[in-house]
C-alpha atoms as a PDB file:
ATOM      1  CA  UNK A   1       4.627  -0.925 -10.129  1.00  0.00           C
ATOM      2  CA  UNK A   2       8.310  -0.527  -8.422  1.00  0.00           C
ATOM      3  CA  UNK A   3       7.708  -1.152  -4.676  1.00  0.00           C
ATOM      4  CA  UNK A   4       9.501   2.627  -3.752  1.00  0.00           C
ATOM      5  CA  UNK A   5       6.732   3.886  -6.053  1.00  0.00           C
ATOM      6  CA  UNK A   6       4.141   2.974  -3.980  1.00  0.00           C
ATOM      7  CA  UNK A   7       5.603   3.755  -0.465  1.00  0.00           C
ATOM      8  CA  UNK A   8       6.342   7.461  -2.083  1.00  0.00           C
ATOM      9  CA  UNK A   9       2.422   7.836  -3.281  1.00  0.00           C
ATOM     10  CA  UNK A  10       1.022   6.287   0.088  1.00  0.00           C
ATOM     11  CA  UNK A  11       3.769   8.394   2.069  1.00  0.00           C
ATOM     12  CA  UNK A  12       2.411  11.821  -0.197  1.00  0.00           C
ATOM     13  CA  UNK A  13      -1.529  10.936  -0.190  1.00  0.00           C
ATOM     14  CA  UNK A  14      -1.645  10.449   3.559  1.00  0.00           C
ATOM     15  CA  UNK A  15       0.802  13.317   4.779  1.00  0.00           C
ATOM     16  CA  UNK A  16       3.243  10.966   6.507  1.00  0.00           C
ATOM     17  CA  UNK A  17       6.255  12.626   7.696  1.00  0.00           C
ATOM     18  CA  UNK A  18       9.650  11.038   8.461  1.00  0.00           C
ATOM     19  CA  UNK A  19       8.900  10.516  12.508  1.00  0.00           C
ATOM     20  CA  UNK A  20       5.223   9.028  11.398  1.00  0.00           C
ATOM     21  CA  UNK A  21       7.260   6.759   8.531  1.00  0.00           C
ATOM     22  CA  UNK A  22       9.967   5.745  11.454  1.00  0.00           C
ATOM     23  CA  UNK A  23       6.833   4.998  13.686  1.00  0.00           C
ATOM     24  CA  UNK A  24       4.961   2.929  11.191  1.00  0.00           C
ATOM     25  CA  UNK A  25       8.663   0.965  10.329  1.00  0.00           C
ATOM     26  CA  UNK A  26       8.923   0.376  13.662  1.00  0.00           C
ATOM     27  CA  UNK A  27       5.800  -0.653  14.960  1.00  0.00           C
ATOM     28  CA  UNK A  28       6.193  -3.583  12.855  1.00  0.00           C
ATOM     29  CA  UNK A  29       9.296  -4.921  14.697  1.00  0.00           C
ATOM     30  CA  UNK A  30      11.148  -3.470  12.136  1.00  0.00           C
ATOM     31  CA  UNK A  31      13.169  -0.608  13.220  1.00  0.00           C
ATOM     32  CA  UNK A  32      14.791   1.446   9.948  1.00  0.00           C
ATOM     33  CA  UNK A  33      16.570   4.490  10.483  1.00  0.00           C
ATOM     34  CA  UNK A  34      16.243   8.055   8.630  1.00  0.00           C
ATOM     35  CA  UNK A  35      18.945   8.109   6.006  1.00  0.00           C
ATOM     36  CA  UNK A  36      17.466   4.674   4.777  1.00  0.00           C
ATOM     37  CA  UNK A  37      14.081   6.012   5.049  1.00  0.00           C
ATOM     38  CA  UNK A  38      15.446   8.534   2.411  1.00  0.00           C
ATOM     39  CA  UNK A  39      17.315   6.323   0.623  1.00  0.00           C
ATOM     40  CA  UNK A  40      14.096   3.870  -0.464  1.00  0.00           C
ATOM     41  CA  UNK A  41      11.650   7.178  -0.623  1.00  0.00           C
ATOM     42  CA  UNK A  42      14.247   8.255  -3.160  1.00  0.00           C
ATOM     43  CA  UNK A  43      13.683   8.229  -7.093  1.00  0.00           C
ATOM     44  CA  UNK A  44      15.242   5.822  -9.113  1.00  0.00           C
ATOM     45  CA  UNK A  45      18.163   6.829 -10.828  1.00  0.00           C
ATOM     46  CA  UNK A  46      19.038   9.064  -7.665  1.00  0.00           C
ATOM     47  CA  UNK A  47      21.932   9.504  -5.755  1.00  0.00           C
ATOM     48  CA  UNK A  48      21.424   7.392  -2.726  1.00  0.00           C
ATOM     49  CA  UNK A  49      18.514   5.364  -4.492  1.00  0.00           C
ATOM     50  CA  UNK A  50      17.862   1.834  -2.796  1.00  0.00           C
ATOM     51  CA  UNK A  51      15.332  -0.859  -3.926  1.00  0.00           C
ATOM     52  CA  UNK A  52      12.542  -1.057  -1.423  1.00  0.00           C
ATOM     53  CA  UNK A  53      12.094  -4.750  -0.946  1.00  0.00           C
ATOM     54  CA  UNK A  54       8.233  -6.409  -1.208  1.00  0.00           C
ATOM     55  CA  UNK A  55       8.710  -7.583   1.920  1.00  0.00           C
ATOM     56  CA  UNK A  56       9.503  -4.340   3.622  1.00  0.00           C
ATOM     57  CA  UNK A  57       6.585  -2.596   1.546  1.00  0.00           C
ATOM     58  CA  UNK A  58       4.449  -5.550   2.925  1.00  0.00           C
ATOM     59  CA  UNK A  59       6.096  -4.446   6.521  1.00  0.00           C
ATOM     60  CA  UNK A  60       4.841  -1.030   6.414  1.00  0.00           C
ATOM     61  CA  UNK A  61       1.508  -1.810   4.908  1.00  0.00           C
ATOM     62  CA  UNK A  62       0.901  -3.699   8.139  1.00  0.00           C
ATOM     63  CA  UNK A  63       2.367  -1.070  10.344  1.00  0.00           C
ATOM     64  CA  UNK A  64       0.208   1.601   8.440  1.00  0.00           C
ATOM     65  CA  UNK A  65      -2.679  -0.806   9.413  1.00  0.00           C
ATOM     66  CA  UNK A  66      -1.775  -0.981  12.807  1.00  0.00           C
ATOM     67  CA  UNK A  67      -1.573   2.877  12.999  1.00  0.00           C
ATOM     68  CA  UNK A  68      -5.339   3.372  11.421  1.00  0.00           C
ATOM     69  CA  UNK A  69      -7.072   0.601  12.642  1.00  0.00           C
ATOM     70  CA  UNK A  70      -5.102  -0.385  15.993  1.00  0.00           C
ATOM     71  CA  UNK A  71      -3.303  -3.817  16.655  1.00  0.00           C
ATOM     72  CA  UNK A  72      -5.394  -6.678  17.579  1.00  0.00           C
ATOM     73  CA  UNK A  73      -3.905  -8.407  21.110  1.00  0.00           C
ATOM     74  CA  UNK A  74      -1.183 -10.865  20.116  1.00  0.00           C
ATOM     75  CA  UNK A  75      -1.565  -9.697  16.097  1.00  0.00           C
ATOM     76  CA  UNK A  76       2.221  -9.939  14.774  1.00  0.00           C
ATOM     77  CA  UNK A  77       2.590  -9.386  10.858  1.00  0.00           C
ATOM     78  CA  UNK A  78       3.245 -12.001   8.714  1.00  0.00           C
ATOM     79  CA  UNK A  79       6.685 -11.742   6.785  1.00  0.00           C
ATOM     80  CA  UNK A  80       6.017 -12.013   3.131  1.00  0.00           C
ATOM     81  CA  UNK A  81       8.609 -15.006   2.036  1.00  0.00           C
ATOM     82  CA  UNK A  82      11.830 -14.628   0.645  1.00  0.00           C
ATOM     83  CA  UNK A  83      11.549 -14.003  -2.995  1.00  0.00           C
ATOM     84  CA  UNK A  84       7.798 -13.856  -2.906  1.00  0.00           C
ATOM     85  CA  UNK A  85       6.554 -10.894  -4.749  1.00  0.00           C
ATOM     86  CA  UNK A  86       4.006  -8.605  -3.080  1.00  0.00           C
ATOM     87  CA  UNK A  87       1.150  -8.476  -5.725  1.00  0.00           C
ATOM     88  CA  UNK A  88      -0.893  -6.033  -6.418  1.00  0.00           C
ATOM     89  CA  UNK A  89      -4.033  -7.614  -5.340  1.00  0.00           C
ATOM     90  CA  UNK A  90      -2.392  -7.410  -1.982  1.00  0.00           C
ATOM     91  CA  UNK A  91      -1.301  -3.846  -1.606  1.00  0.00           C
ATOM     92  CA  UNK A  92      -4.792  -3.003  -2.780  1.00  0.00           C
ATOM     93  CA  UNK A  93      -6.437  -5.406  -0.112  1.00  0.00           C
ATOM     94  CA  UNK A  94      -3.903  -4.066   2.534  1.00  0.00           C
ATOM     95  CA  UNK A  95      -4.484  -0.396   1.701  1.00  0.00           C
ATOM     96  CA  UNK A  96      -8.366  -0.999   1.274  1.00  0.00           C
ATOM     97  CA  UNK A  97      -8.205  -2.405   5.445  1.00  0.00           C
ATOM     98  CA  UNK A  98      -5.522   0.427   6.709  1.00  0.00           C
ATOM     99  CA  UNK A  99      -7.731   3.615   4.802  1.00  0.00           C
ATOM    100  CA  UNK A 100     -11.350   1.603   6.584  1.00  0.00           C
ATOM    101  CA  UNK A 101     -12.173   1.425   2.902  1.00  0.00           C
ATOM    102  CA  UNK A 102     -15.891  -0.107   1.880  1.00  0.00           C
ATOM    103  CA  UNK A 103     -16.970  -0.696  -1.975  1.00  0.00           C
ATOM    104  CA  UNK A 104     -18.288   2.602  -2.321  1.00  0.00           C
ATOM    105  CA  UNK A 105     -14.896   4.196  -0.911  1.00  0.00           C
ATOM    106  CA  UNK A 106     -13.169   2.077  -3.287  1.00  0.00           C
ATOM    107  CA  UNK A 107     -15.021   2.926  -6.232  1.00  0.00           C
ATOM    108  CA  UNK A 108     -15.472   6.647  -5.403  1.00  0.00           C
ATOM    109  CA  UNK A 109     -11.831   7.184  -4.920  1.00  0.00           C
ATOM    110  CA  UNK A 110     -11.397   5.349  -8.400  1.00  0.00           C
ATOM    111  CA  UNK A 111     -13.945   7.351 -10.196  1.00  0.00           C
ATOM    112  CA  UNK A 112     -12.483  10.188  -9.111  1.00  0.00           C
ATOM    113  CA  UNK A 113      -9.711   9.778 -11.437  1.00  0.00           C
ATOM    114  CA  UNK A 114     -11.878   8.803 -13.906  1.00  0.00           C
ATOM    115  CA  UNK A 115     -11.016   5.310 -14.067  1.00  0.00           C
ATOM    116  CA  UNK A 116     -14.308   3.467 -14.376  1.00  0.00           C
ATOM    117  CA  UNK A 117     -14.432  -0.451 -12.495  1.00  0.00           C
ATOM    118  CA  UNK A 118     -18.117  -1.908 -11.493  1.00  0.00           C
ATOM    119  CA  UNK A 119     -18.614  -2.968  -8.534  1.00  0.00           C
ATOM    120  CA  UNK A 120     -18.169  -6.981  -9.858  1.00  0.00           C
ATOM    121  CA  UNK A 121     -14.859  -6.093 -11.281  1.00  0.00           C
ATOM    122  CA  UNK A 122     -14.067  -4.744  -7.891  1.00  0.00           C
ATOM    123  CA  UNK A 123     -15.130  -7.791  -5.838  1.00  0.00           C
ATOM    124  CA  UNK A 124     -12.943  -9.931  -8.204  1.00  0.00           C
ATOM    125  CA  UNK A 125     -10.111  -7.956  -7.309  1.00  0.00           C
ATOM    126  CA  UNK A 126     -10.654  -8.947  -3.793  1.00  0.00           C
ATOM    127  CA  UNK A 127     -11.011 -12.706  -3.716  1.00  0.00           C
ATOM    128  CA  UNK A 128      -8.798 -16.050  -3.617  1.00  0.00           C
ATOM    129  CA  UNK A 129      -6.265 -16.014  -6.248  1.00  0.00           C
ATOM    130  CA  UNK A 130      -8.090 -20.035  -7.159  1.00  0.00           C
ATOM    131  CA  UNK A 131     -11.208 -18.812  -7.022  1.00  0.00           C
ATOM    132  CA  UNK A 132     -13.141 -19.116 -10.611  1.00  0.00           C
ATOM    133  CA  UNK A 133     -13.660 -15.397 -10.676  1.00  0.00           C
ATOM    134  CA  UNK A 134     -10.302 -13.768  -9.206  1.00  0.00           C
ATOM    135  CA  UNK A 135      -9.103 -11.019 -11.325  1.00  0.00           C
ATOM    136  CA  UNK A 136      -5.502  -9.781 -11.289  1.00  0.00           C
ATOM    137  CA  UNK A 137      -4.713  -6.301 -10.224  1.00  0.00           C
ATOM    138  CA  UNK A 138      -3.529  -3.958 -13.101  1.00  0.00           C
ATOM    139  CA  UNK A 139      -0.378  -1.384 -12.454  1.00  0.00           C
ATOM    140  CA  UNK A 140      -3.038   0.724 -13.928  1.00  0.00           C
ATOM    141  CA  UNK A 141      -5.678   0.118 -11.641  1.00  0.00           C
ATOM    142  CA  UNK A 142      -3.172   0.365  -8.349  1.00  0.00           C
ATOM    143  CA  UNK A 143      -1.709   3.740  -9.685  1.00  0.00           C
ATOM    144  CA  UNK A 144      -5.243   5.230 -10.333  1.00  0.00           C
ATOM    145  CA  UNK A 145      -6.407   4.069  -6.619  1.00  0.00           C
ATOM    146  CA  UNK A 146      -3.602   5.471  -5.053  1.00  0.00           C
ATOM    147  CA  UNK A 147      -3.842   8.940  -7.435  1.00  0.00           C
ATOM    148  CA  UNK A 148      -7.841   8.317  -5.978  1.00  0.00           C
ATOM    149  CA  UNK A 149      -6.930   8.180  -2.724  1.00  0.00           C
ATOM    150  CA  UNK A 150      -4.412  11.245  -3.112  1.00  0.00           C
ATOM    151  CA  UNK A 151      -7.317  13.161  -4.262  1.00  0.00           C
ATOM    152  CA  UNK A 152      -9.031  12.470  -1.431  1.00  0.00           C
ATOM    153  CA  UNK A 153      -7.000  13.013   1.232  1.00  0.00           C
ATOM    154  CA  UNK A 154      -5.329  15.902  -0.039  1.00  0.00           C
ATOM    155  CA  UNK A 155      -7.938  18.292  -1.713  1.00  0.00           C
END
């Protein structure tokens, strides 16, 4: 999924506003101001369209986590690499910690878009990316969580 995909969805299914965007950004040590804010929450093709980078959609994952769950003393984010790509199994892991997810949370905001996963296909989603039964997070799977979550938060 494009990276400015995802920060629109998450921005829509949890009612985040520009200042509460600008917040998250900069709780993160990573101060952005408003026209750029627009200018990544844009679609592509847009005007003033501008890639959203992994590693500033891995930024505000954190910060979003920071704003649900609190900052632990001394916690700093981790900057995702240069070049790395922020995989899917990520976002979903991130997102699962920020929302104070559980399995059934998971699988009831999946199910509520009427895309089916057990609970084992779950888990898989959700361990080391060496371990024997790791499974790969679908575009599919990430859209329908997020449309889950949407549901959930907005209904």
């Amino acid at each position: 999924m494009i990276t400015n995909d995802i920060l629109r969805r998450v921005r829509y299914a949890l009612q985040l506003n520009d200042t509460k965007m600008l917040t998250i950004f900069s709780s993160v040590d990573n101060p952005i101001d408003e026209k750029y804010l627009h200018s990544i929450m844009a679609k592509e093709g847009e005007e003033n369209y501008v890639f959203c980078r992994d590693s500033l959609l891995s930024l505000f994952l954190d910060g979003l986590i920071y704003e649900k769950r609190g900052r632990k003393e001394l916690a700093m984010p981790t900057p995702l690499p240069a070049k790395e790509i922020l995989s899917n199994n990520a976002i979903l892991r991130k997102l699962r910690i920020a929302l104070n997810f559980k399995e059934e949370d998971m699988l009831s905001a999946l199910n509520s878009t009427e895309f089916t996963v057990s609970k084992s296909e779950l888990s898989a989603l959700f361990r080391r990316a060496n371990h024997r039964n790791y499974k790969e997070c679908g575009d599919q799977l990430l859209r329908n969580f997020l449309k889950g979550i949407t549901n959930e938060f907005r209904h």
